[in-house]
C-alpha atoms as a PDB file:
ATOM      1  CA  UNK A   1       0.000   0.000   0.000  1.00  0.00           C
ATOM      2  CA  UNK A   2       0.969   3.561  -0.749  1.00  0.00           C
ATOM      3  CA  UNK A   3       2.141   5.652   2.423  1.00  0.00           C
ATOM      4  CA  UNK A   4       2.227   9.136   2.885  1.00  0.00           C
ATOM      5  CA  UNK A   5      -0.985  10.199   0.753  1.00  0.00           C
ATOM      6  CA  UNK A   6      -3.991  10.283   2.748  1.00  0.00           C
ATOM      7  CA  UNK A   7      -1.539  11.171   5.627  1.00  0.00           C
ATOM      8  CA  UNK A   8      -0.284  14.610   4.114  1.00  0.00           C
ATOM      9  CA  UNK A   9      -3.609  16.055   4.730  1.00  0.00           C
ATOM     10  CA  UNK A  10      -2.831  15.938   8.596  1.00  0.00           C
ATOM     11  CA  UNK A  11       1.244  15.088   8.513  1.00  0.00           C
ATOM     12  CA  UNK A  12       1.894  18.088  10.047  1.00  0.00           C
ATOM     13  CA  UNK A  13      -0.799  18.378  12.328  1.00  0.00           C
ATOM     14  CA  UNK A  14       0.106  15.642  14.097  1.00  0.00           C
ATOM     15  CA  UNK A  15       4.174  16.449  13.703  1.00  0.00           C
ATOM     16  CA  UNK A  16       3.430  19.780  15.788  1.00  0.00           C
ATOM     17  CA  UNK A  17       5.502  19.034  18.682  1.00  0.00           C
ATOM     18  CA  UNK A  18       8.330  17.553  16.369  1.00  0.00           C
ATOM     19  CA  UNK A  19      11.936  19.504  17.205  1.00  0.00           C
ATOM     20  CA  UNK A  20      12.442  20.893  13.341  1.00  0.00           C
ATOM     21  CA  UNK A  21      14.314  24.290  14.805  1.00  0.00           C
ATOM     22  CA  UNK A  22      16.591  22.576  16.864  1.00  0.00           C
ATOM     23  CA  UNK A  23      17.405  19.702  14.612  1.00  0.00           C
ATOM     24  CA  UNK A  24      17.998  22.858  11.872  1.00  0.00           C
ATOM     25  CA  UNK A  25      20.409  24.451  14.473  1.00  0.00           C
ATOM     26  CA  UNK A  26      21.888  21.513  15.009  1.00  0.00           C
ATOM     27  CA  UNK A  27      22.527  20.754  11.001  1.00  0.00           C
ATOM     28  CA  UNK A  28      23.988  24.339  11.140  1.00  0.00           C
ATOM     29  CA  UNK A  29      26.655  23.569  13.726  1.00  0.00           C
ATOM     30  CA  UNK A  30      27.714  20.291  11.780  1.00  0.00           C
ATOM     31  CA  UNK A  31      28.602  22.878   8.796  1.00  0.00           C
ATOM     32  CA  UNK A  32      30.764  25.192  11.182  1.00  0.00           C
ATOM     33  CA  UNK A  33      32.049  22.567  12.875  1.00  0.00           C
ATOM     34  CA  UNK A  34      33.245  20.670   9.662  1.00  0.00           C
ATOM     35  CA  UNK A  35      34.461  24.228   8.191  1.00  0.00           C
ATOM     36  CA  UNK A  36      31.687  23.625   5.650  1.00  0.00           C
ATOM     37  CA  UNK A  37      29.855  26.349   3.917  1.00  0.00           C
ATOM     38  CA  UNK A  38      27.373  24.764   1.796  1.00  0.00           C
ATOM     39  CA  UNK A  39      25.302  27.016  -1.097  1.00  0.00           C
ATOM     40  CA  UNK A  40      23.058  23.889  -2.505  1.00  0.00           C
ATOM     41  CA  UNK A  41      21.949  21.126   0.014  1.00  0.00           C
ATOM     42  CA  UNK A  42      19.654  18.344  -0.858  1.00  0.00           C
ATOM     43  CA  UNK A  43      17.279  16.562   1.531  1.00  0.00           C
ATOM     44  CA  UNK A  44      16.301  13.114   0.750  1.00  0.00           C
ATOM     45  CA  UNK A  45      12.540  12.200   1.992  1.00  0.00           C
ATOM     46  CA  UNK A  46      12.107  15.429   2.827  1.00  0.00           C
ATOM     47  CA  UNK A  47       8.169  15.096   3.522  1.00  0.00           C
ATOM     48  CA  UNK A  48       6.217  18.078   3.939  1.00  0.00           C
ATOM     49  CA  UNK A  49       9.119  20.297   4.115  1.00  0.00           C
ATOM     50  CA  UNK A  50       9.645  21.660   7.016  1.00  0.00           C
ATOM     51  CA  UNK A  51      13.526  20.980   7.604  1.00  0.00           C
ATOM     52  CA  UNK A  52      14.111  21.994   3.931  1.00  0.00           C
ATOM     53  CA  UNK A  53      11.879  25.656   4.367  1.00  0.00           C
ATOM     54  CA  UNK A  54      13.678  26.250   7.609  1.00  0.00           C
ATOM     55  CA  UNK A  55      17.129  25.981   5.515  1.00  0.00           C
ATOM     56  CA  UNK A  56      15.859  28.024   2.963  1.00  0.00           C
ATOM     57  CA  UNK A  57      15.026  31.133   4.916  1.00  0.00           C
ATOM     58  CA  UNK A  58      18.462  30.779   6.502  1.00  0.00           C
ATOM     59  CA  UNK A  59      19.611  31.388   3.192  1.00  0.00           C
ATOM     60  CA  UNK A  60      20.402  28.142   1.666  1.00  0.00           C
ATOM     61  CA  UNK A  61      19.134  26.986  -1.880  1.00  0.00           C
ATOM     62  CA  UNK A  62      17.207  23.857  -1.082  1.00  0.00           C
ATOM     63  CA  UNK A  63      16.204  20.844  -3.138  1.00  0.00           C
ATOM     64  CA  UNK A  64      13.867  18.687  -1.596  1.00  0.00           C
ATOM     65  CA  UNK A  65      13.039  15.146  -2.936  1.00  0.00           C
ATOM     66  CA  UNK A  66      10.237  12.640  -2.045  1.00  0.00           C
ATOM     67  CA  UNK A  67       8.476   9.743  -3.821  1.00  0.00           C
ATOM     68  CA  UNK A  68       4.917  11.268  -2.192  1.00  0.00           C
ATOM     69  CA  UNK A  69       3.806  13.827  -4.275  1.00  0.00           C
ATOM     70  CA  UNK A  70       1.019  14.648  -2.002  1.00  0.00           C
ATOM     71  CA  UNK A  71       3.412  15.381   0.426  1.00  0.00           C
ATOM     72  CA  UNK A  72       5.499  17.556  -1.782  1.00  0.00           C
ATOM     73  CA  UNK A  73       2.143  19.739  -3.199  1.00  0.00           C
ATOM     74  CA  UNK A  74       2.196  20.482   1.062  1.00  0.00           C
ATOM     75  CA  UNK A  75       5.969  20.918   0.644  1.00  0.00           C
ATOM     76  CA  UNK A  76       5.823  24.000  -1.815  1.00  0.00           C
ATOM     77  CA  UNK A  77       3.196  25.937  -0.344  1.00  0.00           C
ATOM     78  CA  UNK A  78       5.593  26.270   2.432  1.00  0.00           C
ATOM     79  CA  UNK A  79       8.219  28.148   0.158  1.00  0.00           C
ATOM     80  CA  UNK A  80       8.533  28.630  -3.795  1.00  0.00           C
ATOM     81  CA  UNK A  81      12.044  29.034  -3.800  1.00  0.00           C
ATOM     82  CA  UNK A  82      12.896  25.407  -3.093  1.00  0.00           C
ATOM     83  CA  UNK A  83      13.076  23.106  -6.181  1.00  0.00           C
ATOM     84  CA  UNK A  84      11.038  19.748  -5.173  1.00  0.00           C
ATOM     85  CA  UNK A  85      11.426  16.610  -7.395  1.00  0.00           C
ATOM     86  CA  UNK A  86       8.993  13.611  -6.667  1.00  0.00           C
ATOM     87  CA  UNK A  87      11.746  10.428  -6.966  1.00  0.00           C
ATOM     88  CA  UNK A  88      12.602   7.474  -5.124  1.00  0.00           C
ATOM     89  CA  UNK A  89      15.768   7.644  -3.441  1.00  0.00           C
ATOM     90  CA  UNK A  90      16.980   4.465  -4.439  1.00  0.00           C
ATOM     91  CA  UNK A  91      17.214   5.659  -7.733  1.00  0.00           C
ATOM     92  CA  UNK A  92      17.002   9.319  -8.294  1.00  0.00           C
ATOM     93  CA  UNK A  93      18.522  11.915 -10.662  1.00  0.00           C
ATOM     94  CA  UNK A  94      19.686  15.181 -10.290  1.00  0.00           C
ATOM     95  CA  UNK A  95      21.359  17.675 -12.756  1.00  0.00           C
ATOM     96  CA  UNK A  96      24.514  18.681 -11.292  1.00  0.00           C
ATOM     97  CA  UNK A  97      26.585  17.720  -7.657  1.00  0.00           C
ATOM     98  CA  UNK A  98      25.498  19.537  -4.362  1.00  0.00           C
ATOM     99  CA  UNK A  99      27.587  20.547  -1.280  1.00  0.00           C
ATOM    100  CA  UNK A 100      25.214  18.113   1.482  1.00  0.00           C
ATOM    101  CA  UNK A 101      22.954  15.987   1.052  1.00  0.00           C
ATOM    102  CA  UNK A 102      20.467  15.352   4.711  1.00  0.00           C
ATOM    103  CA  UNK A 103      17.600  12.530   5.265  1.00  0.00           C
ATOM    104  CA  UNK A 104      16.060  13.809   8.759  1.00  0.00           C
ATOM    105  CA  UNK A 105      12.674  12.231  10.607  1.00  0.00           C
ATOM    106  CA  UNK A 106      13.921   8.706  10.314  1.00  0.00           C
ATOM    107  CA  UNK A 107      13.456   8.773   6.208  1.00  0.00           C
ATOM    108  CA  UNK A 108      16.347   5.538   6.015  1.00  0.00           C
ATOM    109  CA  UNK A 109      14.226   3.461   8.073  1.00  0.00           C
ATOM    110  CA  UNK A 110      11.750   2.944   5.211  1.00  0.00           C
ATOM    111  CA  UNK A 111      15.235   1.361   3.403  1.00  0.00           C
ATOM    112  CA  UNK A 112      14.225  -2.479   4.250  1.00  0.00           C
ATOM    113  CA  UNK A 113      16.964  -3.986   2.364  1.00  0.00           C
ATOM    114  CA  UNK A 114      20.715  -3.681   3.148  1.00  0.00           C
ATOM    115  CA  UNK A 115      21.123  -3.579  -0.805  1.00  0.00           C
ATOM    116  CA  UNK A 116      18.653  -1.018  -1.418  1.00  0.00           C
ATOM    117  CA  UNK A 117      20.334   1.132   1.419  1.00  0.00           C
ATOM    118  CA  UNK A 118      23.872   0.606  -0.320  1.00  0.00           C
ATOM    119  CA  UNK A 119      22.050   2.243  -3.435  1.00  0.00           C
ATOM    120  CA  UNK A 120      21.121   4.884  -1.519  1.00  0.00           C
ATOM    121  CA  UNK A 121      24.478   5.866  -0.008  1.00  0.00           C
ATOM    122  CA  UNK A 122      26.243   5.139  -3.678  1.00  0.00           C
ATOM    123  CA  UNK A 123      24.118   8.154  -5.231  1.00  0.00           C
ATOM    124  CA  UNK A 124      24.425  10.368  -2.363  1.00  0.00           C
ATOM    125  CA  UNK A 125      28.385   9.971  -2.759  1.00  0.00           C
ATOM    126  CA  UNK A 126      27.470  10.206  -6.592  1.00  0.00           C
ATOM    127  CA  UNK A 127      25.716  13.415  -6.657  1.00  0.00           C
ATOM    128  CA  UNK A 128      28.533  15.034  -3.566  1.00  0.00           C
ATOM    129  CA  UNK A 129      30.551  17.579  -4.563  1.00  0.00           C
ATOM    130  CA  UNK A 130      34.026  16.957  -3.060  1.00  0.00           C
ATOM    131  CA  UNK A 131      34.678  17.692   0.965  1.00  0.00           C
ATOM    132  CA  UNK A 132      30.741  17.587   1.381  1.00  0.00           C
ATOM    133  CA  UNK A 133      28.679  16.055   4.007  1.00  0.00           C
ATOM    134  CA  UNK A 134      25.481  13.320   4.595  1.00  0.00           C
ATOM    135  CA  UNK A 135      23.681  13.977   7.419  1.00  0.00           C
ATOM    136  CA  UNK A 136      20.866  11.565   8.041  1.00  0.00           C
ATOM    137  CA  UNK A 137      18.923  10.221  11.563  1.00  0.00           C
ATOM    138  CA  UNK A 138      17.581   7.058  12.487  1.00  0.00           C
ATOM    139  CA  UNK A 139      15.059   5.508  14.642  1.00  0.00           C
ATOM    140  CA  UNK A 140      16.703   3.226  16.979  1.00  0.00           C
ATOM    141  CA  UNK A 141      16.341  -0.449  17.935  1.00  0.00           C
ATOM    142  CA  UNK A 142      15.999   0.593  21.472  1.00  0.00           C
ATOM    143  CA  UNK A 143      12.888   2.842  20.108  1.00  0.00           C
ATOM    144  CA  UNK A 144      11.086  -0.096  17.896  1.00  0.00           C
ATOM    145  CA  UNK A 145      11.588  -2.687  20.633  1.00  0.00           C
ATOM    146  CA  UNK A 146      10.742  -0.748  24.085  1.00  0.00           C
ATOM    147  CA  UNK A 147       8.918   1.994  23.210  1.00  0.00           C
ATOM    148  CA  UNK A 148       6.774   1.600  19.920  1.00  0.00           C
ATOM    149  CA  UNK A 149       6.762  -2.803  20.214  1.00  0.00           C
ATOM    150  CA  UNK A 150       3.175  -3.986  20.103  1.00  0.00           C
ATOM    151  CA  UNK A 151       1.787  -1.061  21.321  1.00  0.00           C
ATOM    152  CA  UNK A 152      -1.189   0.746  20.097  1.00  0.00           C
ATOM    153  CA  UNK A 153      -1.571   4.399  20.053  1.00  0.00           C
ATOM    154  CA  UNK A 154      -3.622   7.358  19.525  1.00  0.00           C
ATOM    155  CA  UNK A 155      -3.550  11.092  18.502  1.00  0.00           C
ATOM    156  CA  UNK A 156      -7.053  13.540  18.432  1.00  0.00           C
ATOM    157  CA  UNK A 157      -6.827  16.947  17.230  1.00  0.00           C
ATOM    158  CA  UNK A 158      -8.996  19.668  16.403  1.00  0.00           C
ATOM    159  CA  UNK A 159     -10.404  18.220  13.036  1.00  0.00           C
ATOM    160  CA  UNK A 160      -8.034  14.844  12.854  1.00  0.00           C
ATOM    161  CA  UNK A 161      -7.066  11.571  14.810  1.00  0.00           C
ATOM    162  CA  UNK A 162      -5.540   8.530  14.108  1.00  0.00           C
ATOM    163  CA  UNK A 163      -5.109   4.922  15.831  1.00  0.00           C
ATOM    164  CA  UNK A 164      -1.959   3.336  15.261  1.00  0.00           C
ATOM    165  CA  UNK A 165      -1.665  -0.428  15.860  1.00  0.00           C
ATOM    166  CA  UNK A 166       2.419  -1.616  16.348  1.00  0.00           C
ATOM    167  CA  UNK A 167       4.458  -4.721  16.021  1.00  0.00           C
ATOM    168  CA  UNK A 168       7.635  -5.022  15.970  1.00  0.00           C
ATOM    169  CA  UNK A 169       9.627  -8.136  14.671  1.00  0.00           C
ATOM    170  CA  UNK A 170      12.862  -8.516  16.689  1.00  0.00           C
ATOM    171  CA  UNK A 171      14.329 -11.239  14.794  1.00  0.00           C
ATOM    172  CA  UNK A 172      14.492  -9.196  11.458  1.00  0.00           C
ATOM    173  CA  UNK A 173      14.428  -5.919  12.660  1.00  0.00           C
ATOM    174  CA  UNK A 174      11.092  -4.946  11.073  1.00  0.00           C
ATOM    175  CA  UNK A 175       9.000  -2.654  12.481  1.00  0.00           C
ATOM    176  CA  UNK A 176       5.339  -2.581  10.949  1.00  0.00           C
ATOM    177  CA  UNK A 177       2.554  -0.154  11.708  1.00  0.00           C
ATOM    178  CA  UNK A 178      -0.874  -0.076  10.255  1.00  0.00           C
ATOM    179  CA  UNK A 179      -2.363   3.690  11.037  1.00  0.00           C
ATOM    180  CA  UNK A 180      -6.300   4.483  10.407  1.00  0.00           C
ATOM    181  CA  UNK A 181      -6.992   8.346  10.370  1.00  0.00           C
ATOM    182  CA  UNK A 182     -10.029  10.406  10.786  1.00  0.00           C
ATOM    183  CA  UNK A 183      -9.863  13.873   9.034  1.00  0.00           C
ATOM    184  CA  UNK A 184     -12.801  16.378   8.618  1.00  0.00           C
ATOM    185  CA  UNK A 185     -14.293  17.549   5.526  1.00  0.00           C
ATOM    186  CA  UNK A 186     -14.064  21.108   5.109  1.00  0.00           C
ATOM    187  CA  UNK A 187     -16.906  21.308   2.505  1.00  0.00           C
ATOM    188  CA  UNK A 188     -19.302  19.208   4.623  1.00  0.00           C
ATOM    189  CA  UNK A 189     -17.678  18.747   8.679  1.00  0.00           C
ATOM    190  CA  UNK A 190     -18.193  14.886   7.645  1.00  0.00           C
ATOM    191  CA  UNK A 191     -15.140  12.677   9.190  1.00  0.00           C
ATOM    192  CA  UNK A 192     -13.341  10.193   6.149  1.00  0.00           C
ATOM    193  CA  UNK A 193     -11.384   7.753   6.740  1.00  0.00           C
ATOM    194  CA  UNK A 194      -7.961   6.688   5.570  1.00  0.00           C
ATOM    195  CA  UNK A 195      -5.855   3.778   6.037  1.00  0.00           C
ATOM    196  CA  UNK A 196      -1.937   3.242   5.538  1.00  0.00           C
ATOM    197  CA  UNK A 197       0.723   0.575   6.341  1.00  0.00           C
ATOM    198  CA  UNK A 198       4.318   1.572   7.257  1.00  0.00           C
ATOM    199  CA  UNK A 199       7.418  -0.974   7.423  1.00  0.00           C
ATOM    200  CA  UNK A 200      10.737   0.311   9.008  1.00  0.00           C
ATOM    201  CA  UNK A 201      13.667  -1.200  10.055  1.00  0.00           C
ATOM    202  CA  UNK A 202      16.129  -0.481  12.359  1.00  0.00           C
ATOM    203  CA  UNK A 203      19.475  -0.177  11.037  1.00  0.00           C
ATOM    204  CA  UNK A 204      22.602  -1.112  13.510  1.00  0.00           C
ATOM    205  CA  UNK A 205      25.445   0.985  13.907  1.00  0.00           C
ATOM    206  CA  UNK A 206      28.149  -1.893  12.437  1.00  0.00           C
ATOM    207  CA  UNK A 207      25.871  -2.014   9.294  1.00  0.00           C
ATOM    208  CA  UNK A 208      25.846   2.098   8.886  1.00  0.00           C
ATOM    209  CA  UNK A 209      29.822   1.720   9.148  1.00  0.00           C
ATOM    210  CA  UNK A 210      29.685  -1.257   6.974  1.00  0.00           C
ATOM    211  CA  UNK A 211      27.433   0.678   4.067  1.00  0.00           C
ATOM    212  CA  UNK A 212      28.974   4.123   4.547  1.00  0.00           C
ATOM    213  CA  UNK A 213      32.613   2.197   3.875  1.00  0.00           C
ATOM    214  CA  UNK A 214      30.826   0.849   0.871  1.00  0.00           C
ATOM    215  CA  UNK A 215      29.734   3.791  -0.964  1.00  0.00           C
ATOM    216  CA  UNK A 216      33.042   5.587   0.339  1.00  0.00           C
ATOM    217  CA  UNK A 217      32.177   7.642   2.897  1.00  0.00           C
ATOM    218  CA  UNK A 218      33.935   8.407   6.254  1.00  0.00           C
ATOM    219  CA  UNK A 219      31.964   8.047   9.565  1.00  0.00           C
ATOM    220  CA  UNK A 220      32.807  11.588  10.911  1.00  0.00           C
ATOM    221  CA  UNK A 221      30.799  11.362  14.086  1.00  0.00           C
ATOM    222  CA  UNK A 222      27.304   9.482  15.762  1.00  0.00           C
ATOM    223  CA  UNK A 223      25.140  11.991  18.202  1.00  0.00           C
ATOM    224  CA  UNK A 224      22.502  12.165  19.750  1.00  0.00           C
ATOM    225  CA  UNK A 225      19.267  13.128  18.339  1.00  0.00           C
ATOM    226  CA  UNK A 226      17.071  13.051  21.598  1.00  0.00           C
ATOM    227  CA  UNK A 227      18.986  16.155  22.591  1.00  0.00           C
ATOM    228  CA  UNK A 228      20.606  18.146  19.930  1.00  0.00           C
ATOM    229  CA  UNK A 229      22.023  21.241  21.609  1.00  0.00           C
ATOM    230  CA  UNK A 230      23.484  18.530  23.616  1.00  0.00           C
ATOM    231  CA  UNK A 231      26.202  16.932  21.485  1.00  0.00           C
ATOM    232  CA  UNK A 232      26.615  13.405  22.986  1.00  0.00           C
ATOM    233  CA  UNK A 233      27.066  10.402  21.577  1.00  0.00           C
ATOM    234  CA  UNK A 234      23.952   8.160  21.932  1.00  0.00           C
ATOM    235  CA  UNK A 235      23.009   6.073  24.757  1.00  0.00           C
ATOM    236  CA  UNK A 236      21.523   2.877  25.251  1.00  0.00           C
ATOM    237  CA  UNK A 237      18.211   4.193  25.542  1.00  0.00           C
ATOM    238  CA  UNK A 238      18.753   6.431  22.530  1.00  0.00           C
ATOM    239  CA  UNK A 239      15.472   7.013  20.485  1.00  0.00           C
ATOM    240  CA  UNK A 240      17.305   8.574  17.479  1.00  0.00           C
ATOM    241  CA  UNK A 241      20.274   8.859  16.191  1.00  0.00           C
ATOM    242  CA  UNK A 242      22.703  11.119  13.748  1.00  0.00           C
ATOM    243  CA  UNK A 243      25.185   9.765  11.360  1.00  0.00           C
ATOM    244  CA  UNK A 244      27.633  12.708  10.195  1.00  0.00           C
ATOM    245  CA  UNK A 245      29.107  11.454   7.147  1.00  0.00           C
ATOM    246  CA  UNK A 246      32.005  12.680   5.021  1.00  0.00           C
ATOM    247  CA  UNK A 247      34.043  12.036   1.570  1.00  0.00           C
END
């Protein structure tokens, strides 16, 4: 089943309390503190845009690639200067190099297949101008097995819920969540509803060494994610992580 159609109607309704400033600040010190002053940065699943229109009015020229174009019609209502191109990022194309590429709110997760992920890292590299950096979070095991597991969960806002129903497979690594949402009809105040299926997996840190090595990147340093402004390495009860990668 498609993801992220029916849910762009509501995605960032129910992202609200989502950290986009500080993750933005925290993308900013990885720049200074590399010596990097990038002009064109790329960010891979880049959703409804709200990491890539927070770079943008920082003064950054922003492409922003998804395979959702529902998400990416939210996406450019946010800001017309950013260029959006609806591709997979197992495969896409762009028309010159770029100085970073980013992949924030867990977008590698939906990479099931330690081939497929190789791909991925290969045409960042690809598409890298020389000296530049890939900075890219991920949901952690700790998260899918002790937190999200076989839980079920709900959200109710103004005009929108959802239920989302868990499980998590510990054997493979596969996290699966089947999400039902309720969203209002402007024209009539009538409720629809909408149903989507998201797999993740979580990706150990030996096997983002392993792929990075791969495609030719250097692992320049692992933080923290729970606490940006923080700068630690993660924990054991780390929820998400940040690879800083460079070539």
């Amino acid at each position: 089943m498609a993801i992220y159609h029916s849910f762009a109607q509501c995605y960032d309704l129910f992202m609200a309390d989502t950290p986009y400033d500080e993750w933005v600040d925290f993308i900013e010190f990885m720049f200074k503190k590399y010596g990097k002053n990038p002009s064109l940065v790329l960010e891979l699943a880049c959703g409804t845009g709200s990491v890539t229109t927070r770079l943008a009015k920082r003064g950054y020229e922003m492409i922003g690639l998804d395979n959702s174009a529902e998400m990416l019609a939210v996406a450019a209502e946010k800001c017309k200067g950013v260029l959006y191109l609806c591709q997979d990022m197992r495969e896409f194309e762009l028309y010159g190099t770029v100085d970073c590429v980013l992949c924030m709110c867990d977008g590698l997760n939906y990479i099931l297949d330690k081939k497929d992920l190789l791909k991925v890292f290969k045409l960042v590299k690809n598409y890298l101008n020389p000296g530049g950096l890939f900075i890219f979070d991920l949901n952690t095991q700790y998260k899918y097995e002790h937190l999200l597991d076989e839980g079920t969960f709900a959200q109710v806002e103004c005009n929108a819920a959802y239920i989302w129903e868990n499980y998590y497979d510990k054997k493979r690594r596969l996290n699966e969540y089947a999400v039902t949402f309720f969203v209002e009809d402007a024209a009539d105040g009538l409720y629809k509803r909408f149903e989507e299926t998201h797999s993740q997996r979580a990706h150990l840190e030996d096997e983002i060494r392993e792929t990075a090595a791969g495609a030719g990147f250097n692992v320049l340093n692992i933080y923290d994610l729970d606490r940006p402004s923080v700068l630690e390495p993660p924990s054991g009860k780390t929820e998400r992580t940040c690879f800083v990668l460079g070539v």
